[in-house]
C-alpha atoms as a PDB file:
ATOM      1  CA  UNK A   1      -1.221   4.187  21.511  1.00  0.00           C
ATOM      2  CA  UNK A   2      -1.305   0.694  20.657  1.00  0.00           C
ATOM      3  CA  UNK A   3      -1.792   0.994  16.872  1.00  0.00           C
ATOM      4  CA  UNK A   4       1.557   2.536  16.677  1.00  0.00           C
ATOM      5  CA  UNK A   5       3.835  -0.188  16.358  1.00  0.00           C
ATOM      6  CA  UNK A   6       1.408  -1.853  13.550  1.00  0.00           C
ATOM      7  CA  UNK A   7       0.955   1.301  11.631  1.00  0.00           C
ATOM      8  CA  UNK A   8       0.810  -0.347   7.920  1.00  0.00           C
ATOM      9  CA  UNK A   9      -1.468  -3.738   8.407  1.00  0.00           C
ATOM     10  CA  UNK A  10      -4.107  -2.405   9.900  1.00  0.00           C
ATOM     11  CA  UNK A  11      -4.354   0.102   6.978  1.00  0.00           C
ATOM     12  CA  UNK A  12      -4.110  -1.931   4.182  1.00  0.00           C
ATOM     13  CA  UNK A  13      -6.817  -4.301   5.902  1.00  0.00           C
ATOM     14  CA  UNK A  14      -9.120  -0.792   6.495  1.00  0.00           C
ATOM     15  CA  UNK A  15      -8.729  -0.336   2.321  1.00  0.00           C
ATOM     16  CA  UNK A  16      -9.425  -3.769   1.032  1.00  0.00           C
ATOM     17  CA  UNK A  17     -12.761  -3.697   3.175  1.00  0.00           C
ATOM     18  CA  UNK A  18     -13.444  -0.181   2.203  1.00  0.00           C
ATOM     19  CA  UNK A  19     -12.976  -1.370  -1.734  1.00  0.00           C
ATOM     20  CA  UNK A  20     -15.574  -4.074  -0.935  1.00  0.00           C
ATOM     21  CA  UNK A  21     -18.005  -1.594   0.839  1.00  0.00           C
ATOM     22  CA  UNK A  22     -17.334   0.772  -2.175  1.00  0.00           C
ATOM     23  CA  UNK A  23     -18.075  -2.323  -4.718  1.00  0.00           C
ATOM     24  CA  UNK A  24     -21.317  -3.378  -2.793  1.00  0.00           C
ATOM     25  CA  UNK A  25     -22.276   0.656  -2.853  1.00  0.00           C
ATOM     26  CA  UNK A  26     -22.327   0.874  -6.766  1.00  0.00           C
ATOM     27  CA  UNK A  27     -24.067  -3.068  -6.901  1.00  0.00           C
ATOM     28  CA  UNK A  28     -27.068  -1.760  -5.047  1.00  0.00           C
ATOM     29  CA  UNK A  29     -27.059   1.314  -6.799  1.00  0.00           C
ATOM     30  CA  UNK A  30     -27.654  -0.137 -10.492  1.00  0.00           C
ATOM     31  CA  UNK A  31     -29.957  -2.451  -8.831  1.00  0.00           C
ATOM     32  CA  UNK A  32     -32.110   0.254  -7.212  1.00  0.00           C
ATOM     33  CA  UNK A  33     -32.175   1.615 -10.479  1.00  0.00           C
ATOM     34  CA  UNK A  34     -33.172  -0.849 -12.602  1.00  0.00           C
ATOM     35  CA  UNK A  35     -36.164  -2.091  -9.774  1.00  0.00           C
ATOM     36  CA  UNK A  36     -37.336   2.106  -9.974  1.00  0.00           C
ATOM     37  CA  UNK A  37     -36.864   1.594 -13.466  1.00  0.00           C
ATOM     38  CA  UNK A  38     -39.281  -1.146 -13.848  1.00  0.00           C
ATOM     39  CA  UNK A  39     -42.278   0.662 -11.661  1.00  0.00           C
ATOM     40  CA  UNK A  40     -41.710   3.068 -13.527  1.00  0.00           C
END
């Protein structure tokens, strides 16, 4: 139970990466479909 004294930090740190992940998500998804949309 070491994360128990540093409840808040580690969370806040887990969110801004998650934002990030959630921003690179959407980036490749309107760049998948604009390279399908070209073959197509």
């Amino acid at each position: 139970m070491i994360n128990m004294h540093n409840n808040k930090e580690p969370k806040e740190k887990w969110n801004k990466m998650y934002t990030l992940v959630l921003i690179a998500n959407a980036v490749y998804i309107v760049l998948f479909y604009f390279i399908t949309a070209s073959f197509a």
